[in-house]
Protein backbone atom coordinates (compact mmCIF):
# COMPACT_ATOMS: atom_id res chain seq x y z
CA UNK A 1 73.98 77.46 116.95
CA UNK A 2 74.47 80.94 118.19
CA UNK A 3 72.10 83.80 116.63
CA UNK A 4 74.57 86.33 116.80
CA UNK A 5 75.16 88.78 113.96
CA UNK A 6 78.42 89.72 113.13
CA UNK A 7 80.75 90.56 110.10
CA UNK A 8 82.42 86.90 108.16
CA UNK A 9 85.38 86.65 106.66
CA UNK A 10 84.80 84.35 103.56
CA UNK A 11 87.55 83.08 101.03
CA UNK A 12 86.81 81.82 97.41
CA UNK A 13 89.54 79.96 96.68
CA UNK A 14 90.74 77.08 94.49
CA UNK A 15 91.91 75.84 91.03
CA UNK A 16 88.42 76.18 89.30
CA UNK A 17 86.63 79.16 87.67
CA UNK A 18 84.18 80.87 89.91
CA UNK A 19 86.17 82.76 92.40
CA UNK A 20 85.28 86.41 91.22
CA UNK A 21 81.93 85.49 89.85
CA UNK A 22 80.77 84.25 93.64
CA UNK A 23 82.22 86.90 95.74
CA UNK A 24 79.85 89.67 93.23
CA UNK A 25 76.70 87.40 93.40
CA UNK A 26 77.37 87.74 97.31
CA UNK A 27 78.28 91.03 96.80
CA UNK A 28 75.01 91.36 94.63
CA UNK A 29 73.00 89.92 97.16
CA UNK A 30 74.16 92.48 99.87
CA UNK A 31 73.09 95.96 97.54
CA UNK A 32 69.90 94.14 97.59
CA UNK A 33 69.64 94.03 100.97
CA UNK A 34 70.99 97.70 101.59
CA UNK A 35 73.99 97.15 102.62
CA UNK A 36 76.93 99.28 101.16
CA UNK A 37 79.59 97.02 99.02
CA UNK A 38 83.27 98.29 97.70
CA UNK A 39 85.22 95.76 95.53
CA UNK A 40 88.98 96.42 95.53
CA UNK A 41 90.24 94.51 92.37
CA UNK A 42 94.25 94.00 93.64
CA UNK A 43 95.56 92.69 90.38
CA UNK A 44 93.10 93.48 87.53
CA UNK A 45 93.50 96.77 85.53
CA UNK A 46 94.25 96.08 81.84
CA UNK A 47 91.12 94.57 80.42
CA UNK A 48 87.79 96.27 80.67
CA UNK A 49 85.72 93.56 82.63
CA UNK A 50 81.91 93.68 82.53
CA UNK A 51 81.69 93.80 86.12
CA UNK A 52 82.87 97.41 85.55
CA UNK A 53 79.85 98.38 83.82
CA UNK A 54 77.03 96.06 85.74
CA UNK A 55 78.29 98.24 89.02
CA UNK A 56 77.71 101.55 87.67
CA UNK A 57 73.92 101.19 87.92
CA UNK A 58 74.12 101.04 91.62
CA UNK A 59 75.49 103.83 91.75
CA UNK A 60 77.24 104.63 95.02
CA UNK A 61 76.11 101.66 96.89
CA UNK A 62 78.49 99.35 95.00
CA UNK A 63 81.97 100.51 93.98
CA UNK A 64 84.13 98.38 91.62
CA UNK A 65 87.63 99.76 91.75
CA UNK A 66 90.32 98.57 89.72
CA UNK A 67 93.80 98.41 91.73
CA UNK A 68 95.97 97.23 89.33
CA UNK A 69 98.01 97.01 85.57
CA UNK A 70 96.48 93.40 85.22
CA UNK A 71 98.52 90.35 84.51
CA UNK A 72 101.24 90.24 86.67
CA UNK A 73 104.72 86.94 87.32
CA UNK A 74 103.86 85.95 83.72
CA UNK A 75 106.14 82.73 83.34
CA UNK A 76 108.10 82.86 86.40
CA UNK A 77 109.28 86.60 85.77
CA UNK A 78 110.48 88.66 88.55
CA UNK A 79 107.76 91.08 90.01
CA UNK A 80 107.61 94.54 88.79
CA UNK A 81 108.03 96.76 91.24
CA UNK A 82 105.16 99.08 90.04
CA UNK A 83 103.06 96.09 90.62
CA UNK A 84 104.21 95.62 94.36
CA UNK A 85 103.73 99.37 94.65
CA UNK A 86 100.15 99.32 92.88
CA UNK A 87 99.29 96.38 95.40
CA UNK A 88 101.16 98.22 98.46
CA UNK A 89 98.59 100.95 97.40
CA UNK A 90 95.59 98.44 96.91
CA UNK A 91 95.89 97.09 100.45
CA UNK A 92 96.08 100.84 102.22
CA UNK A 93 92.72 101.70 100.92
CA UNK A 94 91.61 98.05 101.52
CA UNK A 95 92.53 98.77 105.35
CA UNK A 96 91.31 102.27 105.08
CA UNK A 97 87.99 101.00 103.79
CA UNK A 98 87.56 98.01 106.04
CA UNK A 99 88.03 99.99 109.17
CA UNK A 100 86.34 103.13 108.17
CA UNK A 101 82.74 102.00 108.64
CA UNK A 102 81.32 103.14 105.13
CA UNK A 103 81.51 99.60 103.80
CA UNK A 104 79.89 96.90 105.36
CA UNK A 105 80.93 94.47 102.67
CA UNK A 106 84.82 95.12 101.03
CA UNK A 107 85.66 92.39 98.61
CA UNK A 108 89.29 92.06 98.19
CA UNK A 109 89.34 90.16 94.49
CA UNK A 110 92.86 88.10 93.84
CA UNK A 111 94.22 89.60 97.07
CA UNK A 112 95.14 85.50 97.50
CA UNK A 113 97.67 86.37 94.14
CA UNK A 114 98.95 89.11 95.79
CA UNK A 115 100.04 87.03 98.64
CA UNK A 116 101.18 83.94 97.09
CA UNK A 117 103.48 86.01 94.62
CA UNK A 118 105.10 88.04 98.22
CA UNK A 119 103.73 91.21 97.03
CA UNK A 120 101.91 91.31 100.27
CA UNK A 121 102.20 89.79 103.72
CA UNK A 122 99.58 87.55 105.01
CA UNK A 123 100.43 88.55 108.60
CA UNK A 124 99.81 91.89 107.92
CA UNK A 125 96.21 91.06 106.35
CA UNK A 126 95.33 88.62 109.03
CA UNK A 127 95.91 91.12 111.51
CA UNK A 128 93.61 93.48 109.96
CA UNK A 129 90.62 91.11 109.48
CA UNK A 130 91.38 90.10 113.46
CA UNK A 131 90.61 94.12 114.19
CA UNK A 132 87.94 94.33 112.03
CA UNK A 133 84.87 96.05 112.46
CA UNK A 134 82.48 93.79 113.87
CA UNK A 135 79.66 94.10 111.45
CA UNK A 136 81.75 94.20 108.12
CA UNK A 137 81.82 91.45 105.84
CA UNK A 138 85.43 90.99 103.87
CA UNK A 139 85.58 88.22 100.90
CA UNK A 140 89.11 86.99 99.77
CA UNK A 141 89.55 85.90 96.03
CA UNK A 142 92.12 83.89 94.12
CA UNK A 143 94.04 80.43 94.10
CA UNK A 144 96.05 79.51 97.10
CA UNK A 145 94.44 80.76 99.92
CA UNK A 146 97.19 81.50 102.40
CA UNK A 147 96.87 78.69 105.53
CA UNK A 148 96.86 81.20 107.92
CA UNK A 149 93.80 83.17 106.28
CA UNK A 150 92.11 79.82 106.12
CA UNK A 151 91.90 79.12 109.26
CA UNK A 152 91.10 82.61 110.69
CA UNK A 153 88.40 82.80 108.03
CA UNK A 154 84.40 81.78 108.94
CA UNK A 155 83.86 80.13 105.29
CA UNK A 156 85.93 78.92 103.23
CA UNK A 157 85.06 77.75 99.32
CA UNK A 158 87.41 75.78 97.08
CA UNK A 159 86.30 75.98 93.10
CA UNK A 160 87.60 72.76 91.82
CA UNK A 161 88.16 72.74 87.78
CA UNK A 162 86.10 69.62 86.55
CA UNK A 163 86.15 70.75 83.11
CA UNK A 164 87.03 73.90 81.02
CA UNK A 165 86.44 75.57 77.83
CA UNK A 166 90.05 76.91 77.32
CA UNK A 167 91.08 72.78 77.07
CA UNK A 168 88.80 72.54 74.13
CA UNK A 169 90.73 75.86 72.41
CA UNK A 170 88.04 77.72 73.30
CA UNK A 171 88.61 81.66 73.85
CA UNK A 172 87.76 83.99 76.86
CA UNK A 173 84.01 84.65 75.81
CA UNK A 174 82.62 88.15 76.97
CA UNK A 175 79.77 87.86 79.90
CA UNK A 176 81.55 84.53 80.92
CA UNK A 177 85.12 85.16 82.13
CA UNK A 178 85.85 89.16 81.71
């Protein structure tokens, strides 16, 4: 064990429900300890999530920004090319933000979506995380973790579904999923 302090790289990833709901309690957890947080939402954009809301009473020390139109390759559909654009744009001021040194936490919510659907390259993202600043935190969201981001991240969390609501015909409830 090494007592060095430095910047992690931290994936939520996985079938189950969870993913966006752990990276804000980290996220949570680092306004509480002073630190500085942005949350670039790549894919959200069309549903008014209460996330929105909670991070307006931080004020400036957490931003919640949402990239996107929202649901995007519904069954098997081509991609939109606003969406590519709208994530081409997401990822600049992800980059921007990462390497600028007014974060020290960026959360990069269903960025994993956004690679698995080749709107954006993983090589490109890896290589940014590799340049990093030292001291700033990045957490990946959404299903399929790329391999490569795996294995160049320091922790890596898979939700796995056991059960969920939706199977019993239950609805999206507000204050649980959006």
């Amino acid at each position: 064990m090494t007592d060095a302090r430095r910047g992690l790289i931290l994936i939520n990833t996985g079938p189950g429900k969870g993913k966006t709901t752990a990276a804000l309690g980290t996220a949570l957890r680092a306004v509480g300890n002073g630190m500085r947080v942005l949350v670039l939402q790549f894919l959200k954009g069309s549903w008014h999530y209460g996330e929105l809301d909670a991070a307006q009473a931080f004020g400036q020390n957490f931003v919640l920004k949402q990239m996107g139109r929202g649901f995007v390759k519904v069954g098997g559909a081509e991609t939109d090319p606003e969406d590519i654009r709208m994530v081409e744009e997401a990822w600049a001021e992800a980059r921007e933000a990462i390497d600028s040194g007014e974060w020290d936490m960026v959360v990069l919510d269903e960025i994993n979506y956004a690679i698995g659907y080749k709107m954006l390259d993983p090589a490109v993202v890896a290589e940014a995380l590799r340049n990093k600043p030292e001291m700033v935190h990045v957490i990946l969201t959404g299903r399929n973790a790329h391999p490569l981001l795996v294995e160049l991240a320091d922790t890596v969390t898979e939700m796995r579904e056991v059960k969920h609501a939706y199977q019993k015909g239950i609805l999206a409830q507000r204050g649980i999923e959006y």
